[in-house]
C-alpha atoms as a PDB file:
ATOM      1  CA  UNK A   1      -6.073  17.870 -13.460  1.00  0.00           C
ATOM      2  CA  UNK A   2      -3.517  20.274 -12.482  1.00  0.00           C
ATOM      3  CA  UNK A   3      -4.898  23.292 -14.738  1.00  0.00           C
ATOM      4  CA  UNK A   4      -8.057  22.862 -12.765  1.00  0.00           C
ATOM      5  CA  UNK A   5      -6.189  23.609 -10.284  1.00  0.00           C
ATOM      6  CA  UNK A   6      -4.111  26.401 -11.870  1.00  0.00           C
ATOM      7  CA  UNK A   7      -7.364  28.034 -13.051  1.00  0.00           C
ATOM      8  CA  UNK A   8      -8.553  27.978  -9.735  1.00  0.00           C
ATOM      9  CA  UNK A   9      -5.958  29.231  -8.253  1.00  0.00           C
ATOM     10  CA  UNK A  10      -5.453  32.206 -10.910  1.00  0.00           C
ATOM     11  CA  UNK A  11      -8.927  32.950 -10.043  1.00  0.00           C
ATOM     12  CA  UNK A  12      -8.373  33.619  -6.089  1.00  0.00           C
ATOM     13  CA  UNK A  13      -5.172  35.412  -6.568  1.00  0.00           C
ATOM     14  CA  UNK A  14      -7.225  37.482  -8.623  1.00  0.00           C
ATOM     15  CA  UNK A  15      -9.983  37.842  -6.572  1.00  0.00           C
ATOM     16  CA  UNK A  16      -7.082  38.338  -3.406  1.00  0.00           C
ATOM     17  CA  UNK A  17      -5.134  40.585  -5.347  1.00  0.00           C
ATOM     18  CA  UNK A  18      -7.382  44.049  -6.062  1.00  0.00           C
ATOM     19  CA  UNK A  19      -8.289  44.102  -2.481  1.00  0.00           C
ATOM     20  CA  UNK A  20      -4.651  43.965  -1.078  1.00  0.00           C
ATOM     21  CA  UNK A  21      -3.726  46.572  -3.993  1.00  0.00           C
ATOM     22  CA  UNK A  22      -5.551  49.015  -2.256  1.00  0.00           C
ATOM     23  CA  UNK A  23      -4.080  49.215   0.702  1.00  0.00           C
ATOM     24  CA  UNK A  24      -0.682  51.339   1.395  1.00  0.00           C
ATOM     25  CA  UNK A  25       2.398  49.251   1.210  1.00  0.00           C
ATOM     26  CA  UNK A  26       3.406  49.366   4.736  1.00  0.00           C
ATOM     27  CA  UNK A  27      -0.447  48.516   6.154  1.00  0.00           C
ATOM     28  CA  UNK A  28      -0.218  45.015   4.099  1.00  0.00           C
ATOM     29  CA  UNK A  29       0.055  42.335   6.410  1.00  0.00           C
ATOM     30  CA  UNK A  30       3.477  40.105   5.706  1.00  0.00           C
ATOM     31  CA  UNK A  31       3.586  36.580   3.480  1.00  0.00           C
ATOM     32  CA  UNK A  32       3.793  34.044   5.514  1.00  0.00           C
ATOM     33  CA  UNK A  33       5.562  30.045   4.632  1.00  0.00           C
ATOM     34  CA  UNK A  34       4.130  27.123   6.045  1.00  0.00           C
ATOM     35  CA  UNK A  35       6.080  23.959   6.071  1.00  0.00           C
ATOM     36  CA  UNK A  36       4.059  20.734   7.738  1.00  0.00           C
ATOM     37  CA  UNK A  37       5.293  17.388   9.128  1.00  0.00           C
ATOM     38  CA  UNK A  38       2.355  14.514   9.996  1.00  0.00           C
ATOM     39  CA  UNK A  39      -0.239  11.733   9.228  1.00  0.00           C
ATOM     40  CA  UNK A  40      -2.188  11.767   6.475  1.00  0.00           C
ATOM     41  CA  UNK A  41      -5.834   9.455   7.141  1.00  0.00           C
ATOM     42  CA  UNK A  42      -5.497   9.690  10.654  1.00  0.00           C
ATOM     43  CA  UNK A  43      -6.718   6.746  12.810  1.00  0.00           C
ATOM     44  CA  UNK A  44      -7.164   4.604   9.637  1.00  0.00           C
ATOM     45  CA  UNK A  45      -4.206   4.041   7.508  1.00  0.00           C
ATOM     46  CA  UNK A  46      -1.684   7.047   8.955  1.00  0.00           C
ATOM     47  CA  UNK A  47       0.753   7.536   6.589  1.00  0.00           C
ATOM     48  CA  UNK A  48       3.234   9.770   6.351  1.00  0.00           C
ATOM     49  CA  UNK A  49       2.843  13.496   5.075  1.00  0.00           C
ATOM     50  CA  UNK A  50       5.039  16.640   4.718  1.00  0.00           C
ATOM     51  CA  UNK A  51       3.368  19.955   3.159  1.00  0.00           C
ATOM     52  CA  UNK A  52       4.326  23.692   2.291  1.00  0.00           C
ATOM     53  CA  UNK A  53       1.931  26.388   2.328  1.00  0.00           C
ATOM     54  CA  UNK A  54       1.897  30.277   1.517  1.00  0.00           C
ATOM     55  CA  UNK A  55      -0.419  32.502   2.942  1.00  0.00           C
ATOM     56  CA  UNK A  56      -1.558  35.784   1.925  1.00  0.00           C
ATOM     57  CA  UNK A  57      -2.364  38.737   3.797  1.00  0.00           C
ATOM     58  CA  UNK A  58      -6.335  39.395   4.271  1.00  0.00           C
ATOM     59  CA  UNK A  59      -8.377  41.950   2.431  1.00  0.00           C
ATOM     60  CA  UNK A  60     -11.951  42.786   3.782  1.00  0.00           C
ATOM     61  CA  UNK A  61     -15.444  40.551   2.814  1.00  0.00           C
ATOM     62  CA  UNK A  62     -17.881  43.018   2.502  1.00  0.00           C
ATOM     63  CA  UNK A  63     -20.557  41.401   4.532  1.00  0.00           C
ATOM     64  CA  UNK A  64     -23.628  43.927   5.055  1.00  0.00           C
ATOM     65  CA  UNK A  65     -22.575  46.583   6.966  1.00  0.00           C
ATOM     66  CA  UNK A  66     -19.803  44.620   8.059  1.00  0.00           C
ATOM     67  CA  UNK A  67     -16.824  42.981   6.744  1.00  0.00           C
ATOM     68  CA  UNK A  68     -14.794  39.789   7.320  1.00  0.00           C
ATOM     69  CA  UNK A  69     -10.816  39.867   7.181  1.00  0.00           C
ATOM     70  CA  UNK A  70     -10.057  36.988   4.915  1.00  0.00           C
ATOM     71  CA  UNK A  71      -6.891  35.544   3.649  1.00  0.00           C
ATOM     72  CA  UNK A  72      -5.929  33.613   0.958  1.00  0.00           C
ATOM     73  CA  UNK A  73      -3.403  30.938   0.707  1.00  0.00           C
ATOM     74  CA  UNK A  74      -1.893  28.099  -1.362  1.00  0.00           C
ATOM     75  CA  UNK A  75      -0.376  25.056  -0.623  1.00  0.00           C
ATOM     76  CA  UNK A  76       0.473  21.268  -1.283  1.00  0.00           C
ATOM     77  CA  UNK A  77       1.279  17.994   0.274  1.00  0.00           C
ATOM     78  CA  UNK A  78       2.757  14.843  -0.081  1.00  0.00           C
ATOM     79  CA  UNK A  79       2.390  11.616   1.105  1.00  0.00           C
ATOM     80  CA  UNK A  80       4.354   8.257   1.400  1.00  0.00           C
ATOM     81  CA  UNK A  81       1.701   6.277  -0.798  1.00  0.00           C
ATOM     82  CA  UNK A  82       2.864   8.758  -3.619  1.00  0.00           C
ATOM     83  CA  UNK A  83      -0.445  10.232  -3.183  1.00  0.00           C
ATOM     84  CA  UNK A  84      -0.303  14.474  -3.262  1.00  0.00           C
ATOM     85  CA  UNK A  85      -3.095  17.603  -3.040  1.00  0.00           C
ATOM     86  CA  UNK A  86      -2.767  20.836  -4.748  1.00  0.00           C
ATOM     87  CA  UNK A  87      -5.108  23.325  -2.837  1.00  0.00           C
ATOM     88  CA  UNK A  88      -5.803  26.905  -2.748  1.00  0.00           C
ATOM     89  CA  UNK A  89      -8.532  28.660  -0.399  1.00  0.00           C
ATOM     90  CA  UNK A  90      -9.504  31.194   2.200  1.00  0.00           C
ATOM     91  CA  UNK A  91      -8.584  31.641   6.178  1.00  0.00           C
ATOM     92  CA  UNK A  92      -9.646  33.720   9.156  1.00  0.00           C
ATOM     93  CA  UNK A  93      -7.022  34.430  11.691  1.00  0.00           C
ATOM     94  CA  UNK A  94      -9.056  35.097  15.150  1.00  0.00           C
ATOM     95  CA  UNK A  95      -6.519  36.159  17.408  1.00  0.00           C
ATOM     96  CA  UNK A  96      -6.742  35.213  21.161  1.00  0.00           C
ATOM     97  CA  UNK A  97      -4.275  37.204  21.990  1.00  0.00           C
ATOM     98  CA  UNK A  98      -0.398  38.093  21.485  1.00  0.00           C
ATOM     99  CA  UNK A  99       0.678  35.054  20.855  1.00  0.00           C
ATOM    100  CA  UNK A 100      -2.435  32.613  20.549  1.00  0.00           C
ATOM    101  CA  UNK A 101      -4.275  32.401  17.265  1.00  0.00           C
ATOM    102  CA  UNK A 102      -6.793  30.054  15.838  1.00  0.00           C
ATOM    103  CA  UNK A 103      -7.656  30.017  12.419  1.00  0.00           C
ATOM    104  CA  UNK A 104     -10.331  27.739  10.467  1.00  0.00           C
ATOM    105  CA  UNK A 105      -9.761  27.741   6.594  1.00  0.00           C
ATOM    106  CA  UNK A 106     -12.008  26.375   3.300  1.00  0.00           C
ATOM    107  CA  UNK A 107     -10.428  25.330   0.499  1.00  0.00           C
ATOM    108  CA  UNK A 108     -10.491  23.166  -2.909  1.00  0.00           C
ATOM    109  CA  UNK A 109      -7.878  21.810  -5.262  1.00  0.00           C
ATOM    110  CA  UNK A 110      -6.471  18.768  -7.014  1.00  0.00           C
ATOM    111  CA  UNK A 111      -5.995  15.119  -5.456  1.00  0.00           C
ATOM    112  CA  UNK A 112      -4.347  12.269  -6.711  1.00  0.00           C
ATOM    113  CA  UNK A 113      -4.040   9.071  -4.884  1.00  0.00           C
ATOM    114  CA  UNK A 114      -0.499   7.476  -6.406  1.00  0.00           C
ATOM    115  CA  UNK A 115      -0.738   4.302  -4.550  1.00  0.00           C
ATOM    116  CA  UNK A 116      -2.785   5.208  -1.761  1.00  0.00           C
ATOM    117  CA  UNK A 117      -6.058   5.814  -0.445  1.00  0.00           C
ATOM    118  CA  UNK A 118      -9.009   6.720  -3.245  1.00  0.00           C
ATOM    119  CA  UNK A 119     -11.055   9.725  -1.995  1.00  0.00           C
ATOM    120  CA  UNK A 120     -13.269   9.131  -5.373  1.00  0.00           C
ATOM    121  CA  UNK A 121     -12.035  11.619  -7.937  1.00  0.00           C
ATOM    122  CA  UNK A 122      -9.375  14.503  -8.431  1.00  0.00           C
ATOM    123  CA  UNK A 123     -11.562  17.482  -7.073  1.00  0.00           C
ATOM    124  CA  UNK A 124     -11.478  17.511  -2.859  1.00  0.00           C
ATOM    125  CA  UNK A 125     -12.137  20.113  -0.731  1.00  0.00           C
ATOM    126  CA  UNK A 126     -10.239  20.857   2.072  1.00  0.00           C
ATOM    127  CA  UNK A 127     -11.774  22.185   5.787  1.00  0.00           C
ATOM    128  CA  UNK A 128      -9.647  22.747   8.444  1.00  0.00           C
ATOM    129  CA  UNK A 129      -8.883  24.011  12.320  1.00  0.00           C
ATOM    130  CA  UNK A 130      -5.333  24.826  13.213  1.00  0.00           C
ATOM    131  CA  UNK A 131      -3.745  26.826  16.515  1.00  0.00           C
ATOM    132  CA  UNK A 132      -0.861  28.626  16.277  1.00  0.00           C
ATOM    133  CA  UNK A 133       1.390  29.445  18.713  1.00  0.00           C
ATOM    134  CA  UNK A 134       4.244  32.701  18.524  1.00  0.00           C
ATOM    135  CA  UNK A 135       7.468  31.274  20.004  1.00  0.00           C
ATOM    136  CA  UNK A 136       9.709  34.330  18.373  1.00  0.00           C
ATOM    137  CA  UNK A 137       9.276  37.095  16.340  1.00  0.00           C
ATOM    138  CA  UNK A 138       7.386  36.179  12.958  1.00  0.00           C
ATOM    139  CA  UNK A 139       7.812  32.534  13.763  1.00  0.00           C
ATOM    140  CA  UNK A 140       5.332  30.274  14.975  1.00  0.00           C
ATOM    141  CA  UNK A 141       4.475  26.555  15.601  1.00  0.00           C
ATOM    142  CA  UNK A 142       1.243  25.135  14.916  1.00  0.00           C
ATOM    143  CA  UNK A 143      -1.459  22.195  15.114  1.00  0.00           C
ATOM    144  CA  UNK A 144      -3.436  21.717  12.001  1.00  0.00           C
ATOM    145  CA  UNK A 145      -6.417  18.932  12.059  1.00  0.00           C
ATOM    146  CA  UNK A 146      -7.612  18.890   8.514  1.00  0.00           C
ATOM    147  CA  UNK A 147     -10.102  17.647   6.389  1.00  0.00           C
ATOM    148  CA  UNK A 148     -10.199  16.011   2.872  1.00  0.00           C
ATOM    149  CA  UNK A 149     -13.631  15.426   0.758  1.00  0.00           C
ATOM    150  CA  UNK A 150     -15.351  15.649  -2.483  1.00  0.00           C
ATOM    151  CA  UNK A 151     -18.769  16.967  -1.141  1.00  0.00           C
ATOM    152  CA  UNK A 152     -20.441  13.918  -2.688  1.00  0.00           C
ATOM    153  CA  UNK A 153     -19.242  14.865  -6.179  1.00  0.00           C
ATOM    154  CA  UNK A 154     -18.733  11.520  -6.839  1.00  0.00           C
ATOM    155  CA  UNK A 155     -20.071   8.226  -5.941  1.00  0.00           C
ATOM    156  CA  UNK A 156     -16.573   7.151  -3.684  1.00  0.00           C
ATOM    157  CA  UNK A 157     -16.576   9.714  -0.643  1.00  0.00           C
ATOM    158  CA  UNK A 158     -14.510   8.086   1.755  1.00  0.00           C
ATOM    159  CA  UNK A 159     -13.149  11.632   2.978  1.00  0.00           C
ATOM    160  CA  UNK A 160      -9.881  11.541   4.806  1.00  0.00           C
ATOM    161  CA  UNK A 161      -8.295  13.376   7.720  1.00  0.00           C
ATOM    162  CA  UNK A 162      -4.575  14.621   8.605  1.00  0.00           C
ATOM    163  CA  UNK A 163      -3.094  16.119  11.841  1.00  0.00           C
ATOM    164  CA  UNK A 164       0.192  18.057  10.986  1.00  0.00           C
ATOM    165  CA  UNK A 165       2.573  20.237  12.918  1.00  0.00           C
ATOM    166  CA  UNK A 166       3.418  23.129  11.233  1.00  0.00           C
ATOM    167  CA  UNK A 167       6.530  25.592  11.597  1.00  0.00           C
ATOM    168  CA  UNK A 168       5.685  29.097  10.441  1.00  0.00           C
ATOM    169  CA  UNK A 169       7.569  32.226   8.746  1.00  0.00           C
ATOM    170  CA  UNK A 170       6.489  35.547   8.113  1.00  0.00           C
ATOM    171  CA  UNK A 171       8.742  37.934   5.166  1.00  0.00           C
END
């Protein structure tokens, strides 16, 4: 399970990678570290969660005559029924303003249950809808409501959801 997840992976990075290559050193946005405290299956089971994530900065979509800044980021999560996600995906930071930011991110990877909560196979995607808050220079705190499913891949789909607070860190 986990080399689908490696291959995956290897295949955004590569896909992140050319695009941020491009650009001068000093106009690439920083890396940024993640690390999450919450409940994983909110509302049903709630059990305890902690995650780390590392997010990349964006390169352009070519959409048209348009273009959408994307980023790309990785991350994981454990929970206390042993159970733990492997995920990698895409983001869009929409700024409100200085210090306000809202970002929605897609994203697949590898699940396994340990002793908790069968979401019906190893492959779940991931949807999400976090704010973000700047309380110093290159640190933030956030709220991240996200989503766990399989997209009917397999018969089980009981899909589950997590609310985590998030300190941020950009290098």
């Amino acid at each position: 399970m986990l080399r689908y997840f490696l291959v995956f992976a290897g295949l955004a990075l590569g896909a992140a990678f050319p695009a941020l290559a491009e650009d001068p050193v000093e106009e690439r946005p920083p890396v940024e570290w993640i690390v999450t405290a919450g409940a994983f299956d909110v509302g049903v089971e709630e059990v305890a969660e902690a995650g780390i994530e590392l997010r990349f900065g964006s390169f352009e979509l070519p959409l048209g005559q348009r273009s959408l800044p994307l980023g790309f980021t990785l991350g994981g999560m454990v929970n206390d029924d042993g159970g733990y996600y492997l995920w990698s995906g895409f983001r869009y930071d929409w700024h409100l303003n200085d210090r306000w930011r809202v970002t929605p991110s897609l994203g697949t990877g590898i699940y396994s249950a340990g002793e908790g909560k069968n979401l019906g196979g190893p492959v779940e995607f991931r949807s999400s809808l976090e704010i973000s808050f700047e309380v110093a220079d290159r640190t933030r705190l956030s709220l991240n409501l996200y989503h766990l499913s399989n997209g009917i891949l397999y018969d089980l789909n009981p899909g589950s959801e997590s609310l985590v607070l998030g300190f941020h860190r950009r290098f």
